[in-house]
Each structure stands twice: as C-alpha cells, then as structure tokens.
N, C-alpha and C. Protein backbone atom coordinates (compact mmCIF):
# COMPACT_ATOMS: atom_id res chain seq x y z
N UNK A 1 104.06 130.32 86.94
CA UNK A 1 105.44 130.02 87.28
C UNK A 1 105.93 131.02 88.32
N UNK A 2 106.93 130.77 89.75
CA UNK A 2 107.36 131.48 90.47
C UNK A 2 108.89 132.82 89.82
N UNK A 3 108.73 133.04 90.34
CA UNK A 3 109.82 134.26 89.96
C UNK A 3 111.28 133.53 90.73
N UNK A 4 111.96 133.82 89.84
CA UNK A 4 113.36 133.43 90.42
C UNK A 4 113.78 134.02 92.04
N UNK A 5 113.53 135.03 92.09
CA UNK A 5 113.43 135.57 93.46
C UNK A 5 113.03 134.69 94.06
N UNK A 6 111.83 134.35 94.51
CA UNK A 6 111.45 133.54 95.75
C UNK A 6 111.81 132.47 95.90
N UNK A 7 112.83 131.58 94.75
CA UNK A 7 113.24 130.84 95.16
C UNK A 7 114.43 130.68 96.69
N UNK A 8 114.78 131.90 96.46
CA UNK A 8 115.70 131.53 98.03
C UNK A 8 115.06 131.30 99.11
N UNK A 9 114.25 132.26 99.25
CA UNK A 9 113.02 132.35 100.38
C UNK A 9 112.20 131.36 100.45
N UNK A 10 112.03 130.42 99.32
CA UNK A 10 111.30 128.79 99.57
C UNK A 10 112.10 128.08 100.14
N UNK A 11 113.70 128.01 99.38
CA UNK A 11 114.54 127.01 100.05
C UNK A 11 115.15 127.14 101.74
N UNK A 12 114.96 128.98 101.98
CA UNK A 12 114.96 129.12 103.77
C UNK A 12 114.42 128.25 104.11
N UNK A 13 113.20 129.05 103.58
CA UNK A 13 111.94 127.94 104.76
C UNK A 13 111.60 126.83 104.52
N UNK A 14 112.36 125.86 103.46
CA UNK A 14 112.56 124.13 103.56
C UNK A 14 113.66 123.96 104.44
N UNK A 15 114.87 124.53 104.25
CA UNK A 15 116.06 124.25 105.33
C UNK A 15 115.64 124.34 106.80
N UNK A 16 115.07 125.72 107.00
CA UNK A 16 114.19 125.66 108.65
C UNK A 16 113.43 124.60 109.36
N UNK A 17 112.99 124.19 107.85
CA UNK A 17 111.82 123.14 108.67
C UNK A 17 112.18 121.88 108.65
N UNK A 18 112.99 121.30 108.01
CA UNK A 18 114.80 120.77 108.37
C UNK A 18 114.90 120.64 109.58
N UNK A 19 115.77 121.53 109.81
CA UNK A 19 116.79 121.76 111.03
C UNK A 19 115.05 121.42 112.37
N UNK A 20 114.37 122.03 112.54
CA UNK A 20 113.28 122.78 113.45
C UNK A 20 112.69 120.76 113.66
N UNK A 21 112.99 119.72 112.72
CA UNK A 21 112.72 118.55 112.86
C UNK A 21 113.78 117.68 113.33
N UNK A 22 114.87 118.12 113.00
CA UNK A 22 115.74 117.52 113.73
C UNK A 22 116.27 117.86 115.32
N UNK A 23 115.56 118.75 116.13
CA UNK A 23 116.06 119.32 116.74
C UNK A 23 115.74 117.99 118.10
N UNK A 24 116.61 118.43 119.01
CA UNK A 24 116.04 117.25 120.28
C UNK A 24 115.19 117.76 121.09
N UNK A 25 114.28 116.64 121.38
CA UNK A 25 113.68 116.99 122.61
C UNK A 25 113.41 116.02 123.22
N UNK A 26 114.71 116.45 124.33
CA UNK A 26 114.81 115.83 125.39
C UNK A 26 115.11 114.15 125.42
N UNK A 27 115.39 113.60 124.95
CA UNK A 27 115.06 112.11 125.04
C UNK A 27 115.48 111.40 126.01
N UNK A 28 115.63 110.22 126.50
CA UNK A 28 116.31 109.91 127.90
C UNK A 28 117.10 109.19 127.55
N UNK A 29 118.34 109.32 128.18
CA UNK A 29 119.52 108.59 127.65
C UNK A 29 120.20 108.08 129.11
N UNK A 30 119.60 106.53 129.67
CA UNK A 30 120.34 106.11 130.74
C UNK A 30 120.80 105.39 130.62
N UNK A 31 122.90 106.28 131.16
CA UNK A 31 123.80 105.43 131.27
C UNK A 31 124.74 104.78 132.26
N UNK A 32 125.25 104.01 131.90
CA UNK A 32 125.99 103.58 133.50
C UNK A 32 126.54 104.60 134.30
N UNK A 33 126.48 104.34 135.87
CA UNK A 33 126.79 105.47 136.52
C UNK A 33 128.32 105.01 136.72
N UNK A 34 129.46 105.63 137.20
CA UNK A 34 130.76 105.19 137.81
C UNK A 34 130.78 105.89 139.40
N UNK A 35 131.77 104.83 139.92
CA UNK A 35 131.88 105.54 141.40
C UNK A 35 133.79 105.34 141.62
N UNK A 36 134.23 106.02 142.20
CA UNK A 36 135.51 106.25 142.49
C UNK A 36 135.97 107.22 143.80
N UNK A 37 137.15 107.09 144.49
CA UNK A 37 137.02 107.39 145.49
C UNK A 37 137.96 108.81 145.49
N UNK A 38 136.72 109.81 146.17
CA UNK A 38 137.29 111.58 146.32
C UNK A 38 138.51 112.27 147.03
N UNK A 39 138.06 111.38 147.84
CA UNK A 39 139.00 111.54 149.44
C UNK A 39 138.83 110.42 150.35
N UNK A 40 140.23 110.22 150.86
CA UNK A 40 140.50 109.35 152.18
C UNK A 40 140.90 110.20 153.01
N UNK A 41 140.58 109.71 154.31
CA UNK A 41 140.85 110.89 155.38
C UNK A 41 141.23 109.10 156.32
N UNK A 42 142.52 109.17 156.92
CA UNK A 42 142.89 108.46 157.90
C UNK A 42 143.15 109.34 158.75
N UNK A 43 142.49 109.06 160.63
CA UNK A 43 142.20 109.44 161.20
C UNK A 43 143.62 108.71 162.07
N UNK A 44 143.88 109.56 163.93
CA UNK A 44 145.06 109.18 165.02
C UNK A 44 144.45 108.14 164.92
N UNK A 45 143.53 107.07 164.66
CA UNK A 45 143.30 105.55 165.02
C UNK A 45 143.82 104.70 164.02
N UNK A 46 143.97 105.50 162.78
CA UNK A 46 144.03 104.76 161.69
C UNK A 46 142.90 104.56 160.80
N UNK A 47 141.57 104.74 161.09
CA UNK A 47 140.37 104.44 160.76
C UNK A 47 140.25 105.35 159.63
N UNK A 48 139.34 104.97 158.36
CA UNK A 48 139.14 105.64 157.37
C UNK A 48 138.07 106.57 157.62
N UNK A 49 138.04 107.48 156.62
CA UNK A 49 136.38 108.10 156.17
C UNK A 49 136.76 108.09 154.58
N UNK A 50 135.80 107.31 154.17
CA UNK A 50 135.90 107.03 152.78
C UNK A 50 134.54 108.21 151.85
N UNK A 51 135.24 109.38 151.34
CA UNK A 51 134.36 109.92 150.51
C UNK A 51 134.08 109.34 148.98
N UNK A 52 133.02 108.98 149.18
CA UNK A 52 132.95 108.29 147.60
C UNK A 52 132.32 109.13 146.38
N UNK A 53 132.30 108.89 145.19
CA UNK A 53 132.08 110.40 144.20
C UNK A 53 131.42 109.00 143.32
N UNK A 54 129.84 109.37 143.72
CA UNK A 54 129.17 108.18 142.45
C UNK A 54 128.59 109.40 141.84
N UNK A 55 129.03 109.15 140.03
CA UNK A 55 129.17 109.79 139.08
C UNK A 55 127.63 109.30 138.13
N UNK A 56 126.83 110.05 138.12
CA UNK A 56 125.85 110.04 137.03
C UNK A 56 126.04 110.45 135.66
N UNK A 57 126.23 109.97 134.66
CA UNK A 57 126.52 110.22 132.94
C UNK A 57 124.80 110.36 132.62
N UNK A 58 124.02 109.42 133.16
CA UNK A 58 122.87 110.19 132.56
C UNK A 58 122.02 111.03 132.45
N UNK A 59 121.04 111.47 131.14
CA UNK A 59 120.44 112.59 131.16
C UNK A 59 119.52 112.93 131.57
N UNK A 60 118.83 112.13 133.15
CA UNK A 60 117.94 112.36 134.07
C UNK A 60 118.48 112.16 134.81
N UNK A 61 117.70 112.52 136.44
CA UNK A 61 118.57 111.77 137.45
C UNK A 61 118.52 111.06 138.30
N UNK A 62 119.10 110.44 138.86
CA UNK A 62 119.32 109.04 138.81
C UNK A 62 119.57 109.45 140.68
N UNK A 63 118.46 108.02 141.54
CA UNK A 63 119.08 108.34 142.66
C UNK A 63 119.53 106.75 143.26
N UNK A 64 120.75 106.95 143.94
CA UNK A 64 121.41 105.93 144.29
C UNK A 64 121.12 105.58 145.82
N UNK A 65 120.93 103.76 145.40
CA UNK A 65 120.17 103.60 146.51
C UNK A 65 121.12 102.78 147.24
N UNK A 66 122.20 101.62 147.32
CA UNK A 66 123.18 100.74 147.69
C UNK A 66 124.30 101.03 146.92
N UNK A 67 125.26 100.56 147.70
CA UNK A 67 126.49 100.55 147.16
C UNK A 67 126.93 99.32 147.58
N UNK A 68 127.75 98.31 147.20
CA UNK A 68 128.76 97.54 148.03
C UNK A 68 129.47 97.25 147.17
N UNK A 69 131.09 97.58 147.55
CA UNK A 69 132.01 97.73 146.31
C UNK A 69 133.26 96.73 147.33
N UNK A 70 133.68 96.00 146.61
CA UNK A 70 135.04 95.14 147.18
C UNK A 70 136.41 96.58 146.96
N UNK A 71 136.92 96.35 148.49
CA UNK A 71 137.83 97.54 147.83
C UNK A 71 139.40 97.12 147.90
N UNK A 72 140.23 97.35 146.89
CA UNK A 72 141.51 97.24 147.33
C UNK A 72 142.48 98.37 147.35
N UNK A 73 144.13 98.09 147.96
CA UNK A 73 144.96 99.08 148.30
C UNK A 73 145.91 98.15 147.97
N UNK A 74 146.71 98.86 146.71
CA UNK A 74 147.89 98.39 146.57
C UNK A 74 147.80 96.78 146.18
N UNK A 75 146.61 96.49 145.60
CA UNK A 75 146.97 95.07 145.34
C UNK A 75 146.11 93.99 146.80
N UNK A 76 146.39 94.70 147.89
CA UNK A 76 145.79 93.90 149.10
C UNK A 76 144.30 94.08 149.33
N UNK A 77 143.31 93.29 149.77
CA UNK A 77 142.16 93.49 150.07
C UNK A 77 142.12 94.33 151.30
N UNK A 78 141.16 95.50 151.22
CA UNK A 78 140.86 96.20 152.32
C UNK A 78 139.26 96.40 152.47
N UNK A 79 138.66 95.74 152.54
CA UNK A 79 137.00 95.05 152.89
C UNK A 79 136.27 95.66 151.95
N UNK A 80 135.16 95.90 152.45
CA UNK A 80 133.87 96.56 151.47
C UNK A 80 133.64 97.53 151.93
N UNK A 81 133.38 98.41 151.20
CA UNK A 81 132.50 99.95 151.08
C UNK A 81 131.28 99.47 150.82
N UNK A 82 130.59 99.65 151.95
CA UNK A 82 128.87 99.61 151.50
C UNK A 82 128.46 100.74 152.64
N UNK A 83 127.01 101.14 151.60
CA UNK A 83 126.31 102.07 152.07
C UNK A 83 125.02 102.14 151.32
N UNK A 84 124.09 102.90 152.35
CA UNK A 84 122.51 103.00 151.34
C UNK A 84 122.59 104.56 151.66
N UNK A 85 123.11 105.47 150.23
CA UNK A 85 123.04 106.66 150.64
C UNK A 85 121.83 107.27 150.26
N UNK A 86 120.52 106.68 149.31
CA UNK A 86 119.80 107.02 149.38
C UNK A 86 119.42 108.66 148.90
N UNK A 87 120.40 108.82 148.25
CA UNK A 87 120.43 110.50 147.49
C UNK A 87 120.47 110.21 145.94
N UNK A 88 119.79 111.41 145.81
CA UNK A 88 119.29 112.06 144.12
C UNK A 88 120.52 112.44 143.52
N UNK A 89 121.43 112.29 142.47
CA UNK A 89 122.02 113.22 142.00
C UNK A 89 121.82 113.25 140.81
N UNK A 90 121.74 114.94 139.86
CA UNK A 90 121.15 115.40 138.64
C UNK A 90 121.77 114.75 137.66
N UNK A 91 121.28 115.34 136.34
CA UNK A 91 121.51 114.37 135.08
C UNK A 91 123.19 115.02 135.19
N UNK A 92 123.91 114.11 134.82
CA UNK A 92 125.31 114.39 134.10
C UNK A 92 125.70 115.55 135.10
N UNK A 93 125.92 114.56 136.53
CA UNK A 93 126.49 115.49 137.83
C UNK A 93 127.00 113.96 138.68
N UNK A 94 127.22 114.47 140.03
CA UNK A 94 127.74 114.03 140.72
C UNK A 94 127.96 114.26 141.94
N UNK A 95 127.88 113.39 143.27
CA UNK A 95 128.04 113.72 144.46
C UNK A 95 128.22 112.95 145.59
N UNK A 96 128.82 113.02 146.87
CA UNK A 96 129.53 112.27 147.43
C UNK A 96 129.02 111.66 148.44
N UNK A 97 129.18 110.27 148.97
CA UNK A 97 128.84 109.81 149.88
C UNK A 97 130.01 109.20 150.78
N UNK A 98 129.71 109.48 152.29
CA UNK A 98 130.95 109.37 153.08
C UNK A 98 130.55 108.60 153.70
N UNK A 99 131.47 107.23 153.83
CA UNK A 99 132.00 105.88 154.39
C UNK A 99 132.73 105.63 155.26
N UNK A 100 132.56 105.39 156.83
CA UNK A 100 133.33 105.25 158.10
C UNK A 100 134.06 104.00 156.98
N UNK A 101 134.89 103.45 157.80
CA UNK A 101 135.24 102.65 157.66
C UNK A 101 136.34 102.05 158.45
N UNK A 102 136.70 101.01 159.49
CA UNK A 102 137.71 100.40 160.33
C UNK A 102 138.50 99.47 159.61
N UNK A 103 139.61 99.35 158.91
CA UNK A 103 140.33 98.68 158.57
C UNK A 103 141.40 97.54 158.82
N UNK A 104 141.36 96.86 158.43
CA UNK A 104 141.92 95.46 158.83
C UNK A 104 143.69 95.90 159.35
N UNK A 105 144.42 94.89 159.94
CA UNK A 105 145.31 95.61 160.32
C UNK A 105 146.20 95.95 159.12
N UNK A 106 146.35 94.84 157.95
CA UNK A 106 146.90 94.75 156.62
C UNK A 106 146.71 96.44 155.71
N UNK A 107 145.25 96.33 155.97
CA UNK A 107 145.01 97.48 154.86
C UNK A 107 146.12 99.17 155.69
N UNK A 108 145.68 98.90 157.17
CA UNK A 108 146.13 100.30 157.75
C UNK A 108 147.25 100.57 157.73
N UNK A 109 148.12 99.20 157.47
CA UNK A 109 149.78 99.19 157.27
C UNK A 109 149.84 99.97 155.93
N UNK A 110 149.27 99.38 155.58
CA UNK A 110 149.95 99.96 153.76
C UNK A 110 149.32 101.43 153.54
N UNK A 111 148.46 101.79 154.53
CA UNK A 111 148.28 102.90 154.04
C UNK A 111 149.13 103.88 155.12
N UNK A 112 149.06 103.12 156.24
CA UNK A 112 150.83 104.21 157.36
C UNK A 112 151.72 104.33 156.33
N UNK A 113 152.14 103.18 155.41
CA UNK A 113 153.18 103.14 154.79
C UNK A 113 152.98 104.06 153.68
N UNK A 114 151.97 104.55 152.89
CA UNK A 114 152.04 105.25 151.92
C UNK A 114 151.60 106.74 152.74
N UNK A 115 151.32 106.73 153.10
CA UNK A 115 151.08 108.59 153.95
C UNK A 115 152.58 108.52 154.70
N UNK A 116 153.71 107.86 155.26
CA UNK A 116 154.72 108.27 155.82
C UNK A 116 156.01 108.12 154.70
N UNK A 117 155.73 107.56 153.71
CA UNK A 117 156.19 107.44 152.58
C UNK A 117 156.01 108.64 151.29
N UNK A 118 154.99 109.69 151.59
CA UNK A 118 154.58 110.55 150.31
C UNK A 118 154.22 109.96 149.49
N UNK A 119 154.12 108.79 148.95
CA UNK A 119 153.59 108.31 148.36
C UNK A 119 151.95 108.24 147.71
N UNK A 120 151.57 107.85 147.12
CA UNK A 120 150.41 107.83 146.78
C UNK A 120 150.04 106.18 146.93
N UNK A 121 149.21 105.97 146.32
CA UNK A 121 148.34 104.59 146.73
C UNK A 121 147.75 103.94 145.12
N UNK A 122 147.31 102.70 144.77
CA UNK A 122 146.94 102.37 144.13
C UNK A 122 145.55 101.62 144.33
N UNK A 123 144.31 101.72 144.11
CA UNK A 123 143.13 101.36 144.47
C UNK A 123 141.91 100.88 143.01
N UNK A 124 141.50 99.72 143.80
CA UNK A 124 140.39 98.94 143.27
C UNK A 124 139.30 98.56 143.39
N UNK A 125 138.38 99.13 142.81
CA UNK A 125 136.54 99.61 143.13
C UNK A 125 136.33 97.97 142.73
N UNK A 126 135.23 97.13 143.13
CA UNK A 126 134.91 95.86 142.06
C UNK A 126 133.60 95.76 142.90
N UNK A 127 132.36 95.89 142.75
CA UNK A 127 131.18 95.49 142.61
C UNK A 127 129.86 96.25 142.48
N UNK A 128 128.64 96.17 143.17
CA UNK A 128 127.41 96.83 142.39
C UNK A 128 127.52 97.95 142.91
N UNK A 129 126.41 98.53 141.72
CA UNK A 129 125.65 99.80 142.96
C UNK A 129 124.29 99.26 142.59
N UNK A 130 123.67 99.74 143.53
CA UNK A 130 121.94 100.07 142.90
C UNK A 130 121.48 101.39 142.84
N UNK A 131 121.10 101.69 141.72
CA UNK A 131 120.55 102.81 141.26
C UNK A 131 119.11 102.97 140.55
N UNK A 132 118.30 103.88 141.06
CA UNK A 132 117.03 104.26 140.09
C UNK A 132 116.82 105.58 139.40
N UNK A 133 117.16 105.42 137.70
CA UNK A 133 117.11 106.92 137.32
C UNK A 133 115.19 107.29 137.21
N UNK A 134 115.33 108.23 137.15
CA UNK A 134 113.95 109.17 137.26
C UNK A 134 113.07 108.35 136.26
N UNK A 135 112.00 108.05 136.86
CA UNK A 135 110.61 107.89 136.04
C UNK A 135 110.55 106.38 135.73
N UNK A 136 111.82 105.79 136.76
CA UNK A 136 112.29 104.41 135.72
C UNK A 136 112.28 103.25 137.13
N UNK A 137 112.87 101.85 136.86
CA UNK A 137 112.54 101.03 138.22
C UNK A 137 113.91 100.80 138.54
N UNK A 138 114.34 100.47 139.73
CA UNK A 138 115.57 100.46 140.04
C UNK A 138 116.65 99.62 139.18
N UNK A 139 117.84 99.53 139.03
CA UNK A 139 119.08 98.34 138.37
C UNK A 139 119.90 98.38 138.80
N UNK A 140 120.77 97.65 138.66
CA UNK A 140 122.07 97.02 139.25
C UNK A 140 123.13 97.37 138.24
N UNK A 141 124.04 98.10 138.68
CA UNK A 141 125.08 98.50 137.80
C UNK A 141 126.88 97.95 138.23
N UNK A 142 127.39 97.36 137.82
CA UNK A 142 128.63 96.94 137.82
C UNK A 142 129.85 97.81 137.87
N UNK A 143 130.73 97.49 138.88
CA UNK A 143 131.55 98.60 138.87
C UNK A 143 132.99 97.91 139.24
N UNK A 144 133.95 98.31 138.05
CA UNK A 144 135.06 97.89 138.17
C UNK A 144 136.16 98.75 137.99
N UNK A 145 136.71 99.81 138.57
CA UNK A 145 137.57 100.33 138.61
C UNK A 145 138.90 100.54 139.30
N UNK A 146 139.67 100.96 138.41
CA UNK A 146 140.99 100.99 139.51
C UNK A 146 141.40 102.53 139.11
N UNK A 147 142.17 103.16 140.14
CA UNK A 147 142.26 104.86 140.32
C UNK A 147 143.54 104.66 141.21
N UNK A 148 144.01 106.01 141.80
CA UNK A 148 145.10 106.21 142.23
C UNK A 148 144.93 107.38 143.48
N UNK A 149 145.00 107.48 144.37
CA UNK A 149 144.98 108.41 145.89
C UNK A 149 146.14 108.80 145.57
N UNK A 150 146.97 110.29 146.05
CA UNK A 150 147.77 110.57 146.43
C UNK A 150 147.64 111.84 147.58
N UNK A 151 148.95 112.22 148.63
CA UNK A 151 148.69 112.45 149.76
C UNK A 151 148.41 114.02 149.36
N UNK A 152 148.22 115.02 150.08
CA UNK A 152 147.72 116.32 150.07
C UNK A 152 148.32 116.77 150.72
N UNK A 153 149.19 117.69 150.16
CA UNK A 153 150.24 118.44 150.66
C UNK A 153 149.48 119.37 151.88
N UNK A 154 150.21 119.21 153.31
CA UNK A 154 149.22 120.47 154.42
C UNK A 154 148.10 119.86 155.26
N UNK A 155 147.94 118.66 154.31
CA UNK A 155 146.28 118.09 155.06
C UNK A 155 146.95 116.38 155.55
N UNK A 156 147.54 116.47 156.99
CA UNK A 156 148.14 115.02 157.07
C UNK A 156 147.09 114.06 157.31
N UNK A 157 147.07 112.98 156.54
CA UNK A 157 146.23 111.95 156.74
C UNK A 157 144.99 111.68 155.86
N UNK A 158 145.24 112.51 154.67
CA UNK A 158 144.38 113.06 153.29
C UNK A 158 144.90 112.60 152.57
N UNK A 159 144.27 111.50 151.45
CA UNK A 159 144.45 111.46 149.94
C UNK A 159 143.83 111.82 149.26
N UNK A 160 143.64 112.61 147.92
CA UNK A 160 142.86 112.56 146.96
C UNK A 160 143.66 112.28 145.60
C-alpha cells in the first residue's frame, strides 16, 4: 500500500499530464478575411487613392490575390475597387493595398460635398476577394460591409 504522502505527488503528476494533453499545437484555423477602407485621399482633380485594409483573422497566412468590391458613398454607386495585390499578410494581421481610382462625376460630388461640408461619409464594400491561406488552394470570400470615412483634421482631402 502507498503512503498517504505520495498521494499528492501522484495526483501532480496526473493533473500535468492533463493539462500537457490538452495543450495546442498549432492547429489551423481559416477564417474569413474582411476588407474595409483605411484612407481616402481626394486629390486637385478630384480623383481618389483608395487605401484598402484587407484584414486576415486567420491563424496562418493568407495571401490575397483579387479584389473586386462594388463600392458605395452615401447610398450612391461609386464603381469598383479592383485590384490583384498579390501580397502575403500574417496570421491575425493586416495590410494595405492602394487603389487609383477616377470617379464618376456623381460619386466626386458627394464627396466635394462631404470634405467642404466636415462631414464624414457613409460607405459600402459588396463583393469578392480571392484569397489563398498558407499550405491551402485558393477561395473566394464574400464581402459585405458598410463603415464610415470621416475628414482629418490638417490633412485636406483625407478621410479615415
């Protein structure tokens, strides 16, 4: 029969070997990426530069290969954001891809009107990306968001 003593010292080292089995390693967890917009920069023409912020949640990383997103302002259509940026970004990170962009005369009104207004803006992401996370084959991810620009105090012709 054991001695009462060693009973604690058995039940350590059952709890250790416990915990030491539950522990993670590593597993891959890929999830939808989101994209939303960082910065607008309207330029003396009116013309955009659209910085875009496609957001990786998962726990490898994931590199983004297309974008084409329907975009709106305020309710009005202001064309598509597409791009093949063709960059890596790490697990559960994020990073930006920048979008010329010439705008219809509709969209550039409403946005004279909200930069001479102080105002901010109301905006709507709606379609794919393509993405391939690490080790894996490319997919098509859906993107429907709506977010909000406002102007930057000092920086004329800046929303974030």
């Amino acid at each position: 029969m054991r001695s009462p003593k060693s009973f604690p010292i058995i039940a350590l080292a059952g709890l250790m070997t416990l915990l030491s089995a539950c522990a993670s390693h590593g597993g891959r967890r890929i999830s939808e990426p989101t994209a939303s917009i960082q910065q607008l920069t309207v330029d003396a023409r009116g013309n955009w530069q659209v910085q875009l912020r496609l957001q990786n949640y998962s726990s490898v990383s994931m590199r983004f290969d297309a974008v084409d997103l329907a975009f709106e302002v305020n309710g009005q259509a202001a064309g598509h954001l597409q791009a093949t940026p063709a960059m890596s970004v790490p697990a559960e990170s994020a990073d930006t891809a920048t979008i010329a962009r010439v705008p219809d005369a509709t969209a550039k009104l409403a946005m004279a009107d909200a930069l001479a207004s102080g105002m901010g803006i109301n905006y709507t992401l709606k379609g794919d990306i393509k993405a391939t996370p690490e080790g894996d084959k490319q997919r098509s991810y859906t993107i429907d968001g709506k977010n909000q620009l406002n102007p930057v105090p000092g920086l004329p012709g800046v929303l974030r």
